[in-house]
Protein backbone atom coordinates (compact mmCIF):
# COMPACT_ATOMS: atom_id res chain seq x y z
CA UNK A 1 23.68 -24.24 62.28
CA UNK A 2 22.76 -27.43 60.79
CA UNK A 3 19.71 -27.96 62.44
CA UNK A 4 18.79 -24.46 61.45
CA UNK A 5 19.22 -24.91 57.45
CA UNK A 6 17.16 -27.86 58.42
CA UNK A 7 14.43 -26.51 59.82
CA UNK A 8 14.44 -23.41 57.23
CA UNK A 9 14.56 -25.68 54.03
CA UNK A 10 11.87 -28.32 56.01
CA UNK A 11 9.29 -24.77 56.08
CA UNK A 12 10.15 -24.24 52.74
CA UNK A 13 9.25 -27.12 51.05
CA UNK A 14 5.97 -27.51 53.64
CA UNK A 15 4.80 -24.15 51.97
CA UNK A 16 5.23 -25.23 48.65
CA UNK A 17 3.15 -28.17 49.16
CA UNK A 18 0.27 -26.23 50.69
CA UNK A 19 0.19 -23.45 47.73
CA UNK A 20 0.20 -26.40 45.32
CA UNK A 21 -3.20 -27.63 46.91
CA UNK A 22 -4.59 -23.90 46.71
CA UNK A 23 -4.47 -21.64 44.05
CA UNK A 24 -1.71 -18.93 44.42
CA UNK A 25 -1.61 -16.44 41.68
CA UNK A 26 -1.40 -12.72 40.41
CA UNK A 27 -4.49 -12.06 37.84
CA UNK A 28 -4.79 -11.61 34.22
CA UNK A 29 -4.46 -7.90 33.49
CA UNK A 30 -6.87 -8.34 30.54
CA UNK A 31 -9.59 -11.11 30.88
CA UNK A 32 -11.82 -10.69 27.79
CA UNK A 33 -10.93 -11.37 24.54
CA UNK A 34 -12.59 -9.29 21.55
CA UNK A 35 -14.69 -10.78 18.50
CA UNK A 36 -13.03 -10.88 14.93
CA UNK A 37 -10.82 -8.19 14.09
CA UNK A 38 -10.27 -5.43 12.02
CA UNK A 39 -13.26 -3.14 12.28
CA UNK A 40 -11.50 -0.28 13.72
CA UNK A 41 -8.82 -0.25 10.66
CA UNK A 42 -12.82 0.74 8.65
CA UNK A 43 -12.98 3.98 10.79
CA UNK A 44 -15.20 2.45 13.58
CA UNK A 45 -15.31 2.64 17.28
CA UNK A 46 -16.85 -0.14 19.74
CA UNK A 47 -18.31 -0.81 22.70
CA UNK A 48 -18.45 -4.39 23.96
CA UNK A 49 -19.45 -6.51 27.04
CA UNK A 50 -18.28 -10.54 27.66
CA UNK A 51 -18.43 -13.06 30.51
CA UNK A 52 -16.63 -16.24 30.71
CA UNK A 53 -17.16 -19.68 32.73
CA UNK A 54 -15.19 -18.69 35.27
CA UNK A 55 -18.02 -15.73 35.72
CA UNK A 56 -15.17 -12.76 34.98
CA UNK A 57 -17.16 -10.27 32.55
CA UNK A 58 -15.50 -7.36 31.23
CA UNK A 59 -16.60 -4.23 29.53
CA UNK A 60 -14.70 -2.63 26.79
CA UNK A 61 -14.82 0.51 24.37
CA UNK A 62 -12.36 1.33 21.43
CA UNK A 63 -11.67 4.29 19.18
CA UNK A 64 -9.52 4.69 16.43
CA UNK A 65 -6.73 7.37 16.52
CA UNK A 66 -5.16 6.79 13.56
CA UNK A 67 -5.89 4.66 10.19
CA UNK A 68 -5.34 1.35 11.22
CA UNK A 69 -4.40 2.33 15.34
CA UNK A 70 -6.80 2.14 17.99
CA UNK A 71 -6.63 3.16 21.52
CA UNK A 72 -8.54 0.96 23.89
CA UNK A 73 -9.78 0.92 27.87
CA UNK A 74 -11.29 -1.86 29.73
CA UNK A 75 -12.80 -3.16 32.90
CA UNK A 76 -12.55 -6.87 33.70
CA UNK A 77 -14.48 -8.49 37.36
CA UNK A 78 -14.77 -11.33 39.28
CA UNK A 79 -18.58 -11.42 39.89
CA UNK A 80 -18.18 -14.49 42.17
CA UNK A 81 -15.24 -12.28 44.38
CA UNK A 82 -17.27 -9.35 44.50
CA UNK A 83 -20.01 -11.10 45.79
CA UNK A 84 -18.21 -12.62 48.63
CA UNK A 85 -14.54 -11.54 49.26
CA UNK A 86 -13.37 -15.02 50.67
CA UNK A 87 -13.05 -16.00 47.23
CA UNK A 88 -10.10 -15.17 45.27
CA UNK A 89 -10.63 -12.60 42.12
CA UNK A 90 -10.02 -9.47 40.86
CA UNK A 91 -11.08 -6.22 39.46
CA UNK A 92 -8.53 -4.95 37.05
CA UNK A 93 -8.69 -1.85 34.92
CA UNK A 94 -6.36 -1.34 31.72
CA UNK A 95 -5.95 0.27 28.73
CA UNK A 96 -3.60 -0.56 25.53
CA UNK A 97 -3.32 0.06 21.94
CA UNK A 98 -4.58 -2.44 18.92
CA UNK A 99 -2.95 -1.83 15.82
CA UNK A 100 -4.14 -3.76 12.20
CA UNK A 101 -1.46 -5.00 10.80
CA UNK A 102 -2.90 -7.18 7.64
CA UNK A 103 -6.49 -5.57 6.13
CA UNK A 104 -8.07 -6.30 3.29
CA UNK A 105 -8.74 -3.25 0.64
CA UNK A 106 -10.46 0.01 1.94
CA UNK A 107 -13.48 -0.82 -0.43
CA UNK A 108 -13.66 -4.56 0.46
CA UNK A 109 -15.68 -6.18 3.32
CA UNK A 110 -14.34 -9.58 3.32
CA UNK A 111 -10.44 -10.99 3.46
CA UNK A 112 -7.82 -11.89 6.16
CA UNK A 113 -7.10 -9.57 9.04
CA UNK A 114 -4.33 -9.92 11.60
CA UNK A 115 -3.76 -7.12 14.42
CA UNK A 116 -1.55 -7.09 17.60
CA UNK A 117 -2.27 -5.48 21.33
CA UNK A 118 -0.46 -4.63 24.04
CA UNK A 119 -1.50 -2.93 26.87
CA UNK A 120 -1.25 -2.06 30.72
CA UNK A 121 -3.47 -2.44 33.70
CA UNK A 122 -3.91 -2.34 37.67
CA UNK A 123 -6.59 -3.15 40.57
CA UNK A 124 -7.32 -5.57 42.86
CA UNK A 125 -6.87 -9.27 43.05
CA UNK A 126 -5.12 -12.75 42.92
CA UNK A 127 -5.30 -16.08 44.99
CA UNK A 128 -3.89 -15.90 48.41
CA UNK A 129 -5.14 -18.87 50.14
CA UNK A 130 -4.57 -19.86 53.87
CA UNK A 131 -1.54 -22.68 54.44
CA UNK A 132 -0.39 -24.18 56.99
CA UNK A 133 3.22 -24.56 57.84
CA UNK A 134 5.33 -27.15 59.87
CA UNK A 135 7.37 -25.18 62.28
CA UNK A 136 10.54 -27.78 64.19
CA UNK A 137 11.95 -26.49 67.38
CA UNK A 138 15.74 -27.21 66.48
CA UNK A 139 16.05 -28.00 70.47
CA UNK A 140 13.55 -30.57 71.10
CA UNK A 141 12.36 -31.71 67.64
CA UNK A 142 8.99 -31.45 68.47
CA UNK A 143 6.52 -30.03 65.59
CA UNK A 144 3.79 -27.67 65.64
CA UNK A 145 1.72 -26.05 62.39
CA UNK A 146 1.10 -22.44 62.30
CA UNK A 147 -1.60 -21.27 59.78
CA UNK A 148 -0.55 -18.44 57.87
CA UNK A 149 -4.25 -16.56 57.23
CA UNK A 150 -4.21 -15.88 53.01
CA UNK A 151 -5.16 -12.35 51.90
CA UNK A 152 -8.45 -11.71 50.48
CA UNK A 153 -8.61 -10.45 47.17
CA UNK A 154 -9.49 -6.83 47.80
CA UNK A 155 -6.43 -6.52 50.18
CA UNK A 156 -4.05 -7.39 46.94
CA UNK A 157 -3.09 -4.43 44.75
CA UNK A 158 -1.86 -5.90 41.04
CA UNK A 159 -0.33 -4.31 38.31
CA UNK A 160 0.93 -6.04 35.07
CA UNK A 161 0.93 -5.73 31.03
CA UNK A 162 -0.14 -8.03 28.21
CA UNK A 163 0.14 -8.62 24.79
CA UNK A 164 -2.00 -10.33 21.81
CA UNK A 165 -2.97 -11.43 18.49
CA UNK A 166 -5.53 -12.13 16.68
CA UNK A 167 -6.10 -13.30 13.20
CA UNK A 168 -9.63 -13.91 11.35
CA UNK A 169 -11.87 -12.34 9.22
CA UNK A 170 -15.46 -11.93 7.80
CA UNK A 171 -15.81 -15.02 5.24
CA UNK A 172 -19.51 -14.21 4.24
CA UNK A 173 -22.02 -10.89 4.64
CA UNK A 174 -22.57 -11.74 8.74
CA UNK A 175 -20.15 -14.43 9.65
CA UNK A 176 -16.83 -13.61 11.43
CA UNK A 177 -14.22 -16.42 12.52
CA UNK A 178 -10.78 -15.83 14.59
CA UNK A 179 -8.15 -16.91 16.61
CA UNK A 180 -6.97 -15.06 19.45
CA UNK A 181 -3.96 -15.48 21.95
CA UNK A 182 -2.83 -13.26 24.63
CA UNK A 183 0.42 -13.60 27.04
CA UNK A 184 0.09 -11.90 30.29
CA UNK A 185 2.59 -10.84 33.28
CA UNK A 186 1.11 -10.08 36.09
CA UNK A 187 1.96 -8.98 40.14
CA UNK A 188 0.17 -8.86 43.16
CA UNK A 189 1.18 -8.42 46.74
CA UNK A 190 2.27 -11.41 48.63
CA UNK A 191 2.00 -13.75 46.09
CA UNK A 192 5.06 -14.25 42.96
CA UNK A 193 4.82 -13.26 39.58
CA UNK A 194 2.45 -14.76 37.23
CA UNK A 195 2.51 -15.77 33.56
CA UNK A 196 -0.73 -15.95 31.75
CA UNK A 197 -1.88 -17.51 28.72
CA UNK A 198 -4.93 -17.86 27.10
CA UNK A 199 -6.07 -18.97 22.84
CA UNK A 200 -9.48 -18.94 22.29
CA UNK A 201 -11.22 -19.56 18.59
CA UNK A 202 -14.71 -18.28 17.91
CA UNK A 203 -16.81 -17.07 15.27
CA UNK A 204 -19.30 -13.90 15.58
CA UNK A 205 -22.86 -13.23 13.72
CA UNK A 206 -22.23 -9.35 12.53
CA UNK A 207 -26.15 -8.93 10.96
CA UNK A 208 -25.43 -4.61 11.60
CA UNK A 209 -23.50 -2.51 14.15
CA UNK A 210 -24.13 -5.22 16.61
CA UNK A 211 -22.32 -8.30 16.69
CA UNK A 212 -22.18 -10.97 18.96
CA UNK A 213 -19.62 -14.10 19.22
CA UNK A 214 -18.74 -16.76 21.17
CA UNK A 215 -14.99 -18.48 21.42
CA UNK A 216 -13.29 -21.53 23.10
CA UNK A 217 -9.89 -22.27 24.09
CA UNK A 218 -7.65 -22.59 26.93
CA UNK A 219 -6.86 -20.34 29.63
CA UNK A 220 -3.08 -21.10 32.09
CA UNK A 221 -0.62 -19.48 34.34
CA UNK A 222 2.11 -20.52 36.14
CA UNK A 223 4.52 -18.87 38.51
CA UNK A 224 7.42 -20.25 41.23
CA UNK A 225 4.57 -22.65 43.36
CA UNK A 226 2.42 -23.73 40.66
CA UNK A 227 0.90 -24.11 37.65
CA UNK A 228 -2.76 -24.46 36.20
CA UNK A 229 -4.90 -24.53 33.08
CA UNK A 230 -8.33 -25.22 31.88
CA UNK A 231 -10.85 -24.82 29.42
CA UNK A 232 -11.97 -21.29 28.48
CA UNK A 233 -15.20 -20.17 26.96
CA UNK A 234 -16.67 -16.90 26.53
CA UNK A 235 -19.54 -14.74 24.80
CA UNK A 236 -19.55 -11.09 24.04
CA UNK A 237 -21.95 -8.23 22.51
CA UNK A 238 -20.48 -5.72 20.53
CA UNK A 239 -21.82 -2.09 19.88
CA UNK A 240 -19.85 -0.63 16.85
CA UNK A 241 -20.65 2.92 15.28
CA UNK A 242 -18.61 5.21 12.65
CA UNK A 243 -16.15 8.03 14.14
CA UNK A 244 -16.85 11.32 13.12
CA UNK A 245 -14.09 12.47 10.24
């Protein structure tokens, strides 16, 4: 019996040396984060495309629904995965809600805006990597590694939810700034639960119905083997036009 919980807690801690050298995760739900905020709460809907440096781009379209609510879908890839499936990635859809919670005056361009998000999403994806683990015959003592193969990231179904902030603002005629932070739980087969983070801070040029922007930040997640983080940058182009009344 002894030599059992021995071996048992032995293949244990062998495993969770290996995933600490590989990355083992469940994806973000929601890669992309938008430009400044607030111009659905002025009766507009959007259409918007970003890529990061991790080359994940998304596509994303918003309407609003109701004064200062906004229903929103999205579609967030791995382009590295996708072109070869060794890698680990994903290709998540979701969809959530954004509501404006500070706004300046209907009539009035400029000011502080603050909204909130939350949202749902599923697909494919994570990091699964290959490990090898020490196996000890309890008899003999003798040692021998078995490689567990890791799943590719098309063979991973994922499912999770997310929610955000973001607080900013237009401070002259075409210049937007904001902050932006998003918390992120995610799933995926084989692999444990995930908690994401990112907080990125950008500005955007807004010369018309098209705006573009580019933010920085940092990007994390953790779960029961590990833990990671780096820096995050990304750049979108946003398509906005007025909803019929």
């Amino acid at each position: 019996m002894h030599r059992t919980h021995l071996r048992n807690l032995l293949l244990m801690c062998v495993m969770a040396l290996s995933a600490a050298c590989n990355r083992v995760y469940a994806p973000p739900i929601a890669s992309m984060h938008p430009g400044t905020p607030g111009h659905f709460s002025r009766g507009s809907g959007e259409v918007a495309a970003a890529f990061d440096n991790f080359l994940v781009a998304g596509l994303r379209a918003g309407v609003p629904v109701y004064d200062a609510l906004a229903v929103e879908l999205g579609l967030d890839a791995s382009l590295g995965a996708i072109a070869d499936d060794e890698r680990d990635g994903w290709v998540i859809a979701h969809s959530g809600v954004r509501y404006t919670a500070i706004r300046p005056p209907k009539k009035e361009r400029n000011g502080l805006v603050l909204d909130v998000e939350f949202g749902f999403g599923a697909g494919a994806g994570g990091g699964d990597q290959a490990i090898g683990i020490i196996v000890v015959d309890p008899d003999t003592g003798d040692t021998t590694t078995v490689t567990q193969e890791g799943l590719k990231w098309n063979e991973m179904p994922a499912f999770g939810g997310y929610v955000g902030v973001g607080v900013g603002g237009i401070l002259m005629d075409h210049l937007g700034i904001f902050f932006r932070g998003r918390w992120q739980l995610s799933a995926a087969r084989r692999v444990p639960a995930t908690m994401w983070h990112t907080h990125v801070l950008g500005v955007e040029w807004i010369p018309g119905p098209v705006g573009w922007w580019l933010s920085g930040g940092v990007v994390g997640y953790v779960n029961d083997l590990q833990s990671n983080s780096g820096p995050l940058f990304q750049m979108g182009l946003a398509v906005r036009f007025d909803m019929p009344k």
